[in-house]
C-alpha atoms as a PDB file:
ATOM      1  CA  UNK A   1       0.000   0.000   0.000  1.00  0.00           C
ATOM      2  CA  UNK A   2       1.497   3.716  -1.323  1.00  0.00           C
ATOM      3  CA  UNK A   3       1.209   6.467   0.622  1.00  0.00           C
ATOM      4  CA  UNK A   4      -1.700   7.877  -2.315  1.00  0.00           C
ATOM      5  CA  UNK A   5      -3.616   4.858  -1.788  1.00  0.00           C
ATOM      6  CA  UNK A   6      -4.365   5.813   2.038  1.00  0.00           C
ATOM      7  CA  UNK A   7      -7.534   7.900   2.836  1.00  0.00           C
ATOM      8  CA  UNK A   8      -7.855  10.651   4.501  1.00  0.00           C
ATOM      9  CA  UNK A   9      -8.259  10.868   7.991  1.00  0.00           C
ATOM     10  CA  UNK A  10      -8.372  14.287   9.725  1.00  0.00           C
ATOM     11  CA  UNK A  11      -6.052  13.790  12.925  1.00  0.00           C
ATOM     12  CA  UNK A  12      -4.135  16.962  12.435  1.00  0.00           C
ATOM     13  CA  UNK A  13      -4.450  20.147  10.693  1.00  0.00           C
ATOM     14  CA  UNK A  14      -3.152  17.893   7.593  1.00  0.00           C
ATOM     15  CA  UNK A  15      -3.697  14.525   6.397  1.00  0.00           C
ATOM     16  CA  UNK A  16      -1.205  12.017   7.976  1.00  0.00           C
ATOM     17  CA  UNK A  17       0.967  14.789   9.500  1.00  0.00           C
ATOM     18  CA  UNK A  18       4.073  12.423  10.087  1.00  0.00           C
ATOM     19  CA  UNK A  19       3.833  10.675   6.739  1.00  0.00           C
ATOM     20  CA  UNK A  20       3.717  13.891   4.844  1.00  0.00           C
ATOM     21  CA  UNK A  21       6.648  15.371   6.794  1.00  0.00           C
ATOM     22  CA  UNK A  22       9.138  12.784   6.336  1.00  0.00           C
ATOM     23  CA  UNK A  23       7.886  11.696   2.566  1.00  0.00           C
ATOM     24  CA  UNK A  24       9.296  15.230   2.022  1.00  0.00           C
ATOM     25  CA  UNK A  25      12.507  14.817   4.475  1.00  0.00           C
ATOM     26  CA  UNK A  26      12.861  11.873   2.377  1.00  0.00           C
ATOM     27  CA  UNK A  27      12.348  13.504  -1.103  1.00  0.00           C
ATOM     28  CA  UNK A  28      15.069  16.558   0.514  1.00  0.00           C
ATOM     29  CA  UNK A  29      17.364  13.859   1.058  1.00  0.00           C
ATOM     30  CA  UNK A  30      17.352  11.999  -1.861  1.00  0.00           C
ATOM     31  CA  UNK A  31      17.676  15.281  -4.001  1.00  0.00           C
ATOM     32  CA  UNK A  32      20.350  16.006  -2.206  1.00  0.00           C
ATOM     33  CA  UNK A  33      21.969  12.725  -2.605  1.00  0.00           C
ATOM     34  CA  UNK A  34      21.211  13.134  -6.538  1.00  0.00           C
ATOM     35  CA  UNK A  35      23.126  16.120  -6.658  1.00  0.00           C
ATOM     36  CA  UNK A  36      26.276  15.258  -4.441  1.00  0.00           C
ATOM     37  CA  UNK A  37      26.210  12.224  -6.446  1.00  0.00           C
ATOM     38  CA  UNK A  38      26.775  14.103 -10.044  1.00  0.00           C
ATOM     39  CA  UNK A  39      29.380  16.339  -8.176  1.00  0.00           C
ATOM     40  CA  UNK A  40      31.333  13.253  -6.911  1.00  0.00           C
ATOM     41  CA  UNK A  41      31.515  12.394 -11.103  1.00  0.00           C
ATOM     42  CA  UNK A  42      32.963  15.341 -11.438  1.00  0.00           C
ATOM     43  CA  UNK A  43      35.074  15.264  -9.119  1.00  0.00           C
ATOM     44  CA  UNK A  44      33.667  18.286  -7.244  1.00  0.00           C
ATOM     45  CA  UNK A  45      33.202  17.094  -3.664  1.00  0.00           C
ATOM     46  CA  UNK A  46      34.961  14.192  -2.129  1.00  0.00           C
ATOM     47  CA  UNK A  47      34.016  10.633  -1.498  1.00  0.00           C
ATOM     48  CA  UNK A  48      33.440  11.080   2.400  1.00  0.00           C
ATOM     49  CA  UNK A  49      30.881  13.633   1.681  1.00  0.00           C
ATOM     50  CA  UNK A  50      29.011  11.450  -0.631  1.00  0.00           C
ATOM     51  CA  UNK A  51      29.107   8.697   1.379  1.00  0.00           C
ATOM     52  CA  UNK A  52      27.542  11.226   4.541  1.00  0.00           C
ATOM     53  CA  UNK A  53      24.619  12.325   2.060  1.00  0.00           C
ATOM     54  CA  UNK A  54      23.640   8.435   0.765  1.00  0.00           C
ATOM     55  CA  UNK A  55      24.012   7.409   4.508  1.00  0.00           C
ATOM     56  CA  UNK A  56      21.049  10.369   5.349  1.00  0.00           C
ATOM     57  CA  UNK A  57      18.852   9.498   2.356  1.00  0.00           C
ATOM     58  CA  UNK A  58      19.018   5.877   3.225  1.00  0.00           C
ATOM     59  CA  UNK A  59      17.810   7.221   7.126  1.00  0.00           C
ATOM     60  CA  UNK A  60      15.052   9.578   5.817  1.00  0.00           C
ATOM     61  CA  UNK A  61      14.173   6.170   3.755  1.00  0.00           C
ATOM     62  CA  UNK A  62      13.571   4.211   6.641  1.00  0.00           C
ATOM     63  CA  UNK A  63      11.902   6.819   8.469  1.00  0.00           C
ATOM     64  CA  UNK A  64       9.490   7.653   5.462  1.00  0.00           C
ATOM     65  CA  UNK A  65       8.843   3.533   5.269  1.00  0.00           C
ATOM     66  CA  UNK A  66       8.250   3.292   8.855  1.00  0.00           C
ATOM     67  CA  UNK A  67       5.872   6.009   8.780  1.00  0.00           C
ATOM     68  CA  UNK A  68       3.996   4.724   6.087  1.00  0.00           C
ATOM     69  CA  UNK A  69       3.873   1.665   7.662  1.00  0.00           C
ATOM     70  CA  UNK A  70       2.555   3.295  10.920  1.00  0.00           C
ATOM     71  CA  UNK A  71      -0.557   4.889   8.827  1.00  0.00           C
ATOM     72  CA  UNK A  72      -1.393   2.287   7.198  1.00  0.00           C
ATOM     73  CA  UNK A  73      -1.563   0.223  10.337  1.00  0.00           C
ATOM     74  CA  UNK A  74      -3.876   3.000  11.894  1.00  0.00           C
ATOM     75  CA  UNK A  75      -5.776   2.826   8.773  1.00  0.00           C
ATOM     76  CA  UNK A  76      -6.486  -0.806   9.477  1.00  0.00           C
ATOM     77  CA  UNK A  77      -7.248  -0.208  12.921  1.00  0.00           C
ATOM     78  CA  UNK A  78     -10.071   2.429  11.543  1.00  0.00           C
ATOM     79  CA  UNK A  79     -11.606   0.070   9.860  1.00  0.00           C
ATOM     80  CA  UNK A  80     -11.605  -2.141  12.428  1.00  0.00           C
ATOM     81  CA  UNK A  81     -13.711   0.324  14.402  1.00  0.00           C
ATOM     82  CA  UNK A  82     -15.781   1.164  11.849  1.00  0.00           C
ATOM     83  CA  UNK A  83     -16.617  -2.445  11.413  1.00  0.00           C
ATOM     84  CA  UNK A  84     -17.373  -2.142  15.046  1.00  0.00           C
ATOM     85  CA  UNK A  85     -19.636   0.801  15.096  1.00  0.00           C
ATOM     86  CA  UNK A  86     -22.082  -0.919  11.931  1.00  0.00           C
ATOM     87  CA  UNK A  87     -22.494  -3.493  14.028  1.00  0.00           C
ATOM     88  CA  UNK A  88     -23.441  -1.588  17.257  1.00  0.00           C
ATOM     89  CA  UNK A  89     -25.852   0.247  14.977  1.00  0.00           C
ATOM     90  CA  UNK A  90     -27.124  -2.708  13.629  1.00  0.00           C
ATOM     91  CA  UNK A  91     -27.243  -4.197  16.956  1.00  0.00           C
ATOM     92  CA  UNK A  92     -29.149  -1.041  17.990  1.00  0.00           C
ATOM     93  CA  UNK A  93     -31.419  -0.818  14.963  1.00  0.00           C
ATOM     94  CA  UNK A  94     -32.624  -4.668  15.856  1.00  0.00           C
ATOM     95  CA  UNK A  95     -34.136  -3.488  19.213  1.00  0.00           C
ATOM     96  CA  UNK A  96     -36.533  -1.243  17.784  1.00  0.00           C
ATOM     97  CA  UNK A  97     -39.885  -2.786  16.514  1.00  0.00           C
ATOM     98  CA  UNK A  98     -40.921  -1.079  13.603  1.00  0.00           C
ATOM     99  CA  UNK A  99     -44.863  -1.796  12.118  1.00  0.00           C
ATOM    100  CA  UNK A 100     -45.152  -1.787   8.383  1.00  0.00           C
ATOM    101  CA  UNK A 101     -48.252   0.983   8.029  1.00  0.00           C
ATOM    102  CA  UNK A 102     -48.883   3.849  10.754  1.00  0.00           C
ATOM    103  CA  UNK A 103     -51.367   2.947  13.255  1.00  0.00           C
ATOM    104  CA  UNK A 104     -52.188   2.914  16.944  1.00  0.00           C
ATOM    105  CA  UNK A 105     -50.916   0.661  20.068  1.00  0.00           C
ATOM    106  CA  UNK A 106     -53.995  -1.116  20.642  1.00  0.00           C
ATOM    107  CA  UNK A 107     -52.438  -3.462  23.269  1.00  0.00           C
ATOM    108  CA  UNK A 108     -48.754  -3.988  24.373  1.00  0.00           C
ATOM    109  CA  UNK A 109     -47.718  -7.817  24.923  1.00  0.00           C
ATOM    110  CA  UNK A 110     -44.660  -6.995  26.793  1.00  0.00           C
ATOM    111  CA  UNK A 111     -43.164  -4.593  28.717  1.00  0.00           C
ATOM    112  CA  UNK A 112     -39.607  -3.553  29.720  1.00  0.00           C
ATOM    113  CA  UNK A 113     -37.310  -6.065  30.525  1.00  0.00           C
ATOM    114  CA  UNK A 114     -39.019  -8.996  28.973  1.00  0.00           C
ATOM    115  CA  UNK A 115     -36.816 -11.561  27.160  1.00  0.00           C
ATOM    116  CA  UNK A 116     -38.655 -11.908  23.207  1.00  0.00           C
ATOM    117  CA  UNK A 117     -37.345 -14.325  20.565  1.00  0.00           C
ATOM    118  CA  UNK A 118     -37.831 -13.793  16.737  1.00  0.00           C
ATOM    119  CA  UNK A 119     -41.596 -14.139  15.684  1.00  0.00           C
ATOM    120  CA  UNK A 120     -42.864 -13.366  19.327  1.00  0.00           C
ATOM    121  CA  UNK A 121     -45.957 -10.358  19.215  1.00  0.00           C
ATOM    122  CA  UNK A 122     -44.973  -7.586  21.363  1.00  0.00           C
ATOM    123  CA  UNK A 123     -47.785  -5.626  20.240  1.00  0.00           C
ATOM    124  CA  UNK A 124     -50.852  -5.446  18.413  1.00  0.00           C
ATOM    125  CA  UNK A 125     -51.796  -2.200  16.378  1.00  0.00           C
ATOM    126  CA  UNK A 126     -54.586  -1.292  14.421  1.00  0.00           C
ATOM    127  CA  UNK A 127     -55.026   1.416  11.571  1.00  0.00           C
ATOM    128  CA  UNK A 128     -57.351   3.816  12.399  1.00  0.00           C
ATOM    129  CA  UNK A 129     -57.381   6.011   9.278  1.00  0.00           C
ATOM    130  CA  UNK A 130     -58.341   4.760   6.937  1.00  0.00           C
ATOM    131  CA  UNK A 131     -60.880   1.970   8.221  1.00  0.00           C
ATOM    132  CA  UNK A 132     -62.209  -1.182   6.228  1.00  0.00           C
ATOM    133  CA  UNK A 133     -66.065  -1.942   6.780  1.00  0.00           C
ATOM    134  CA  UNK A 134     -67.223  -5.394   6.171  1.00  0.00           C
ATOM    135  CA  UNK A 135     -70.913  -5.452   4.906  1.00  0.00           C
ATOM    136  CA  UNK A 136     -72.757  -8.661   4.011  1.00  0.00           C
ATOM    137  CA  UNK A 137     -75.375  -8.593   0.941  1.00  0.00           C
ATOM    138  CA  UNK A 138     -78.262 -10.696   0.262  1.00  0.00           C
ATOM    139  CA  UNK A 139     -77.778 -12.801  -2.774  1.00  0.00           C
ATOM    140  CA  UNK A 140     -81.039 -11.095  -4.705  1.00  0.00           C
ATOM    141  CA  UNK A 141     -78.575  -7.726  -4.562  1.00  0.00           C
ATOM    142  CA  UNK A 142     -75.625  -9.320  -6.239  1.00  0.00           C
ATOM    143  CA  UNK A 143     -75.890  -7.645  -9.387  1.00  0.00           C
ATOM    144  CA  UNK A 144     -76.566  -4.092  -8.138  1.00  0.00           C
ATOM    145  CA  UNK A 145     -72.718  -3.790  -6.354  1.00  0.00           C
ATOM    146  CA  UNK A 146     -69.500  -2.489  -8.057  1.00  0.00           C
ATOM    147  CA  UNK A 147     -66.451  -1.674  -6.856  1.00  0.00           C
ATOM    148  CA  UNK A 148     -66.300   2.501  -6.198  1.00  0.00           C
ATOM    149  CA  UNK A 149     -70.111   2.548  -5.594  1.00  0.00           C
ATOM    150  CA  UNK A 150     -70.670   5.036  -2.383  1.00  0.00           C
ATOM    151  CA  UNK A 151     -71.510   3.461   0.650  1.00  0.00           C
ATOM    152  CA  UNK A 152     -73.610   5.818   3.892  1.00  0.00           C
ATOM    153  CA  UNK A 153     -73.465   4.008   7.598  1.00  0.00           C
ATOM    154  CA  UNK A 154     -74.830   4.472  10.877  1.00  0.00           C
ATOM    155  CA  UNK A 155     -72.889   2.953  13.994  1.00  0.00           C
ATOM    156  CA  UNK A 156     -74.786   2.824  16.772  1.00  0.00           C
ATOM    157  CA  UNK A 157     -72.034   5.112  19.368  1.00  0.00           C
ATOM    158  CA  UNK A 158     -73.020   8.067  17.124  1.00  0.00           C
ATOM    159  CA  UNK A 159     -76.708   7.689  17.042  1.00  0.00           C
ATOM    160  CA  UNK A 160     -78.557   9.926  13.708  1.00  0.00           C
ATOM    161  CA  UNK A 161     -74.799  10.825  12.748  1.00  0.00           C
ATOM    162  CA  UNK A 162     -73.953   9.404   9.114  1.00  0.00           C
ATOM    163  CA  UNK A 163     -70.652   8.766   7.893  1.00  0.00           C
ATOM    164  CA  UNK A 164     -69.593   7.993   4.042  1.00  0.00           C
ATOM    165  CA  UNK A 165     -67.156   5.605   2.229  1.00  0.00           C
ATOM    166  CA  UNK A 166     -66.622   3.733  -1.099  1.00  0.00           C
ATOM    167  CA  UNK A 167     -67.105   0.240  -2.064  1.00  0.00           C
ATOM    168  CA  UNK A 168     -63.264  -1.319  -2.442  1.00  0.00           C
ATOM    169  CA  UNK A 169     -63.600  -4.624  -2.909  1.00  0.00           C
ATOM    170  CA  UNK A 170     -66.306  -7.380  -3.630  1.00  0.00           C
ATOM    171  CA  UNK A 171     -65.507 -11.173  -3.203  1.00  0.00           C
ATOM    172  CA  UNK A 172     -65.769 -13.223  -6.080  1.00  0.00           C
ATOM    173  CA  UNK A 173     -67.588 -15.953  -4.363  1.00  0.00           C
ATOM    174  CA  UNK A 174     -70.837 -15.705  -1.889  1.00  0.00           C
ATOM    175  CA  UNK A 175     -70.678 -17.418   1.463  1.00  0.00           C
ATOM    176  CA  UNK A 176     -72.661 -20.623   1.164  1.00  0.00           C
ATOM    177  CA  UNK A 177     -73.989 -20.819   4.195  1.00  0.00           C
ATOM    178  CA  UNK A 178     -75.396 -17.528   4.323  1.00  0.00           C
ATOM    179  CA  UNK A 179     -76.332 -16.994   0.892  1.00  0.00           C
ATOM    180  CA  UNK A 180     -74.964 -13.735   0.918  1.00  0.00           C
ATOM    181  CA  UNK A 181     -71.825 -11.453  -0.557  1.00  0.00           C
ATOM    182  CA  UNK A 182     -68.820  -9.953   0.959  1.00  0.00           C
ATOM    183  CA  UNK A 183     -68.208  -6.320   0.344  1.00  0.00           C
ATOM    184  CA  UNK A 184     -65.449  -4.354   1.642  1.00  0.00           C
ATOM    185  CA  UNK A 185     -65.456  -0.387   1.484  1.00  0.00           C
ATOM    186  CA  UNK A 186     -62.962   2.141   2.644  1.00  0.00           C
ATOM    187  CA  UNK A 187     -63.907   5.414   5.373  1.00  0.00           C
ATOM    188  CA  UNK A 188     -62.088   8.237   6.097  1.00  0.00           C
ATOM    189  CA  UNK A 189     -61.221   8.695   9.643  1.00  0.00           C
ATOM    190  CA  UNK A 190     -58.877  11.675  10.075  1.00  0.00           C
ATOM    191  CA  UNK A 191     -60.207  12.507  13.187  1.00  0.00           C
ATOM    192  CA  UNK A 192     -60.506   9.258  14.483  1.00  0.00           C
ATOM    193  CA  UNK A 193     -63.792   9.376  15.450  1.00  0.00           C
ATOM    194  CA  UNK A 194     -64.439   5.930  14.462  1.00  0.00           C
ATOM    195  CA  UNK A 195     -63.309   2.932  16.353  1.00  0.00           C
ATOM    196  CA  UNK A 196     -62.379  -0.748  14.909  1.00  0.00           C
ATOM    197  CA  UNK A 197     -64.916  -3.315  15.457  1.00  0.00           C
ATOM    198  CA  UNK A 198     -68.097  -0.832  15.364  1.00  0.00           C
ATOM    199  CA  UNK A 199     -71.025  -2.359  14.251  1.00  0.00           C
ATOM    200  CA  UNK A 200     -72.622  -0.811  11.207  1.00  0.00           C
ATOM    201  CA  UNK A 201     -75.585  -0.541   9.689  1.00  0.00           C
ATOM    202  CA  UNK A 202     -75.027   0.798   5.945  1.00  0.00           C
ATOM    203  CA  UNK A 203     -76.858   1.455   2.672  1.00  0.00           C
ATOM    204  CA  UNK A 204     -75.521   1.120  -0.876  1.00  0.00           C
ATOM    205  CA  UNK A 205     -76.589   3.262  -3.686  1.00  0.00           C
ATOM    206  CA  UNK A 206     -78.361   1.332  -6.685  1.00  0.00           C
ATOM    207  CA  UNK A 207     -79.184   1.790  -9.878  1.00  0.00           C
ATOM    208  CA  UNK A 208     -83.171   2.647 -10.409  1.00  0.00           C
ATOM    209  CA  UNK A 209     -84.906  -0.062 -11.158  1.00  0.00           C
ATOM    210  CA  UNK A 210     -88.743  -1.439 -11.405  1.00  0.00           C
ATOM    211  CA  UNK A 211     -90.458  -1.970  -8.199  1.00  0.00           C
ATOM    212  CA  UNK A 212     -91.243  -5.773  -7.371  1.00  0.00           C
ATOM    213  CA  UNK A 213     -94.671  -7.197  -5.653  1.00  0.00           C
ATOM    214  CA  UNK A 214     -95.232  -6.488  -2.378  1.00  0.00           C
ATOM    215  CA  UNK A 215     -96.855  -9.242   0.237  1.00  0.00           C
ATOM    216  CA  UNK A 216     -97.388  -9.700   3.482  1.00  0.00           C
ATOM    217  CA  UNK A 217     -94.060 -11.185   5.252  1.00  0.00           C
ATOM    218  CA  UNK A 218     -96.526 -13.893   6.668  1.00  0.00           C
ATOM    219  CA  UNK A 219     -97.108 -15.467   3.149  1.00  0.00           C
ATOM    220  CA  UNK A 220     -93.434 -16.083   2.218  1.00  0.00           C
ATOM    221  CA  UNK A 221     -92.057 -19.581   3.381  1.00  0.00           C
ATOM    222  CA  UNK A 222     -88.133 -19.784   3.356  1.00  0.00           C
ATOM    223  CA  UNK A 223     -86.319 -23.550   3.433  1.00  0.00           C
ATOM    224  CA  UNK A 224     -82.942 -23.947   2.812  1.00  0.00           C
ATOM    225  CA  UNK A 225     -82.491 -20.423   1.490  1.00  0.00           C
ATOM    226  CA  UNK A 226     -85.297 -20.677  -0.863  1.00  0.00           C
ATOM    227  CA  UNK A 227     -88.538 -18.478  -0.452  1.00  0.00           C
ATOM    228  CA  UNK A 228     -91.539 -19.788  -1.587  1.00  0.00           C
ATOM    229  CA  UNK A 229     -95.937 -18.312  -1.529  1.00  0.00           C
ATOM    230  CA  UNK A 230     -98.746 -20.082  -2.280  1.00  0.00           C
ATOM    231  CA  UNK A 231    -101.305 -18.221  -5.300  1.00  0.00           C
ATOM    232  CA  UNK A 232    -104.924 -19.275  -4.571  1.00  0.00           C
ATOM    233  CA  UNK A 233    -106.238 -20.417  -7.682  1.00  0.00           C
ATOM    234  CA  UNK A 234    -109.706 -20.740  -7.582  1.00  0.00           C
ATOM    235  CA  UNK A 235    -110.544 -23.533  -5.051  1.00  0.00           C
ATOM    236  CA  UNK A 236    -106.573 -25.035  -4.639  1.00  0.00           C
ATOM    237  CA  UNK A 237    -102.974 -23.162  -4.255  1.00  0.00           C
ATOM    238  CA  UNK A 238    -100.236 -23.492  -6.533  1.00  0.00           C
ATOM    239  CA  UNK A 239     -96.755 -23.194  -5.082  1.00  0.00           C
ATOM    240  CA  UNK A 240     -94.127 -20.937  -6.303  1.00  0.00           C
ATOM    241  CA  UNK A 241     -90.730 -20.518  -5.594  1.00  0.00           C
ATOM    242  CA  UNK A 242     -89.906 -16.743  -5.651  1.00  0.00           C
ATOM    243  CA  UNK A 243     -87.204 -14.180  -5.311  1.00  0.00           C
ATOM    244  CA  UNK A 244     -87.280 -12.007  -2.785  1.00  0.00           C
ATOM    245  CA  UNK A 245     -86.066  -8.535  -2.423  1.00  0.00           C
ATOM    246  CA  UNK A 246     -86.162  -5.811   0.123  1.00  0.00           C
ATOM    247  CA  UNK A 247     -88.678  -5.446   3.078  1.00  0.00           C
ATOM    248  CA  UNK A 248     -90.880  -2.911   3.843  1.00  0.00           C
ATOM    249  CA  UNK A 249     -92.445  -2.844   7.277  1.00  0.00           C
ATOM    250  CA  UNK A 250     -94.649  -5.703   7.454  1.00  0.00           C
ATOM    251  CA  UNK A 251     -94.127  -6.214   3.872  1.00  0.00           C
ATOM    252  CA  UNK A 252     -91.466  -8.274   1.497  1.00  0.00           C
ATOM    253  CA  UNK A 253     -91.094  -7.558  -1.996  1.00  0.00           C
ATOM    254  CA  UNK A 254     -91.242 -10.318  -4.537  1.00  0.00           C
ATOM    255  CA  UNK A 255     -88.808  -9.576  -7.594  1.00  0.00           C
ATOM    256  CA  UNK A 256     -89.239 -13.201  -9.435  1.00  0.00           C
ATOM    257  CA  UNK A 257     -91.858 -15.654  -9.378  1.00  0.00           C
ATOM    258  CA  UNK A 258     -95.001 -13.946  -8.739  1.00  0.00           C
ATOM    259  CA  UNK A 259     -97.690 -11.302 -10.993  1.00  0.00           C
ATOM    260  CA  UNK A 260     -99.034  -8.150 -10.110  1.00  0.00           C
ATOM    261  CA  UNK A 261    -102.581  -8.651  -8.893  1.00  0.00           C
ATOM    262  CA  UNK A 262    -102.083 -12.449  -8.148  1.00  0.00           C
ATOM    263  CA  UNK A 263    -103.477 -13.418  -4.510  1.00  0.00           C
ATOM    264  CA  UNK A 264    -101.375 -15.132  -2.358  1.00  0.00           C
ATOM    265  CA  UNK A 265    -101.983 -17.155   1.217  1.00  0.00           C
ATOM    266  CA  UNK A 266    -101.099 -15.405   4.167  1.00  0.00           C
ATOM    267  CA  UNK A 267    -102.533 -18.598   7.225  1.00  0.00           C
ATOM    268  CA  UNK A 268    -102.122 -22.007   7.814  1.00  0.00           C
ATOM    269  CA  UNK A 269     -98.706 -22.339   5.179  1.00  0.00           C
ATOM    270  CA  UNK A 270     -97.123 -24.805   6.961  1.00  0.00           C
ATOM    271  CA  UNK A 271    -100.201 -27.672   6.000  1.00  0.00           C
ATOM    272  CA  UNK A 272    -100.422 -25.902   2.337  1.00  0.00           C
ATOM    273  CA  UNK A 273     -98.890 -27.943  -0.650  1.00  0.00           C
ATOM    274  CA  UNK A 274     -98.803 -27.341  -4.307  1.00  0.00           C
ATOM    275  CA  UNK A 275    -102.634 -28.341  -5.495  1.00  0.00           C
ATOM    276  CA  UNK A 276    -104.052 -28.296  -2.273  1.00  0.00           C
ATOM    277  CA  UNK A 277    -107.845 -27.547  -2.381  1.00  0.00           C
ATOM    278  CA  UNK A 278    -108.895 -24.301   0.207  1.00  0.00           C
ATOM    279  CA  UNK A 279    -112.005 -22.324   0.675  1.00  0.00           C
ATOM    280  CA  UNK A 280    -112.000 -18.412  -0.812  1.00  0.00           C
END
C-alpha cells in the first residue's frame, strides 16, 4: 500500500501529518543525494561527503517507510472500528420494533425487561385512518354492487350521525352458508372518530330499477335459502318458488316468481302444498 492509496483521515491540521513530513525529508534527502552524487563524477566534492549524504537518504528512507507503515496500520485499525460501530448500529437498529403501516398501540404484549425471541408479538396495532367496513349482501342484490359505488353508515355510538365511504372490494364468491356477498369499502377517519370493530348498519346506492310485488311477510315460506308463496287459484294453491327482495315494514317484496294482482296465502302455510284444495 502507497502512501496515495491511504484515505484521509483528519487527525491533524493535515492529512497524515508524520507521513507527509518525512515523505518530504525523504524527497530533501534523496535530491540532495542526486546532486552530491553528479558532483562526486565530477570530481567536485569528495568521497566522504558522498558517502555522509547516501548514509542520510538511506535514514530519511527508513523513516518515510516506517511512517507509512505506521498509517497504514492506523488505517487498518479504523476500519476495524468502523466495522465495530455498523455493528453496534445494527445491533441497535434490531431493538426497535418497527410496524409496516402507521397505526395505533392497541395493546402492548410486553413490557420492559421482557426476554422476546424472533416471531414473538410484542404488540398489536390497528389502523385507524383509513378503516375497512365489512358489509354482508343478500344474494337477490348481487348484481346491483360495483367496486367505487358510495356506501352511507350508521354505527350505533353516534346515534342519527352518518358517515360515508366507497365500495373497495367485492368477493368473487358468496358465502354458502349464508347466501350472501362480501363487500369491503374504505372510510375516512382523520379525526378518528371511528373505532375498529363498530357495528354498522349501511346502505348502498343502486341503480333505479322497477319496483317488485309487495306481500305480506306472513305469506313467504323460506327452506334452505329458498322463499316460496302459495297463489290461490280458484278452489286449490299453486306453489311458487320466488325471489325475494327488500322489506318494507310488514311487507317483502317479490322480484321473481309472482304477478301483479295475483293473490297469495297469508294462514295455515305450513299444512299448504302445491294443489291443495282451500275455501276463498
Amino acid at each position: 500500500m502507497s502512501f496515495e492509496d491511504l484515505p484521509v483521515v483528519c487527525t491533524g491540521e493535515t492529512r497524515f501529518t508524520g507521513v507527509a513530513n518525512h515523505q518530504a525529508s525523504f524527497e530533501l534527502a534523496q535530491s540532495e543525494f542526486n546532486r552530491i552524487k553528479s558532483l562526486l563524477d565530477q570530481r567536485v566534492v569528495s568521497q566522504s561527503e558522498y558517502d555522509q549524504r547516501r548514509t542520510q537518504m538511506e535514514a530519511a528512507r527508513q523513516v518515510y517507510e516506517s511512517s507509512k507503515n505506521g498509517a497504514a496500520q492506523q488505517f487498518q485499525s479504523l476500519q476495524a472500528a468502523r466495522a465495530r460501530v455498523a455493528l453496534a448500529r445494527k445491533a441497535q437498529a434490531d431493538t426497535v420494533v418497527r410496524a409496516p403501516f402507521a397505526g395505533v398501540v392497541a395493546e402492548r404484549l410486553v413490557t420492559a425487561g421482557d426476554y422476546v425471541t424472533k416471531g414473538m408479538k410484542v404488540a398489536i396495532v390497528v389502523r385507524v385512518n383509513p378503516l375497512r367496513i365489512h358489509l354482508t349482501i343478500p344474494e337477490q342484490f348481487v348484481s346491483a354492487i360495483a367496486v367505487g359505488q358510495p356506501v352511507t353508515f350508521e354505527v350505533d355510538a353516534y346515534a342519527g350521525r352518518q358517515f360515508e365511504g366507497r365500495v373497495k372490494y367485492v368477493s368473487p364468491a358468496l358465502q354458502a352458508a349464508q347466501r350472501a356477498l362480501t363487500v369491503e369499502a374504505i372510510v375516512p377517519n382523520a379525526n378518528g372518530v371511528l373505532k375498529p370493530g363498530l357495528f354498522a348498519t349501511a346502505r348502498i346506492e343502486q341503480p333505479a330499477r322497477t319496483p317488485g310485488v309487495l306481500v305480506p311477510h306472513d305469506a313467504v315460506v323460506t327452506s334452505a335459502g329458498t322463499g316460496r308463496v302459495y297463489v290461490v287459484n280458484g278452489d286449490h294453491v299453486d306453489e311458487r318458488i320466488v325471489t325475494t327482495g327488500e322489506t318494507v315494514g310488514d311487507l317483502v317484496e317479490i322480484t321473481k316468481g309472482l304477478k301483479a294482482g295475483e293473490r297469495v296465502a297469508t294462514k295455515n302455510l305450513a299444512k299448504l302444498a302445491d294443489g291443495i284444495k282451500v275455501e276463498n
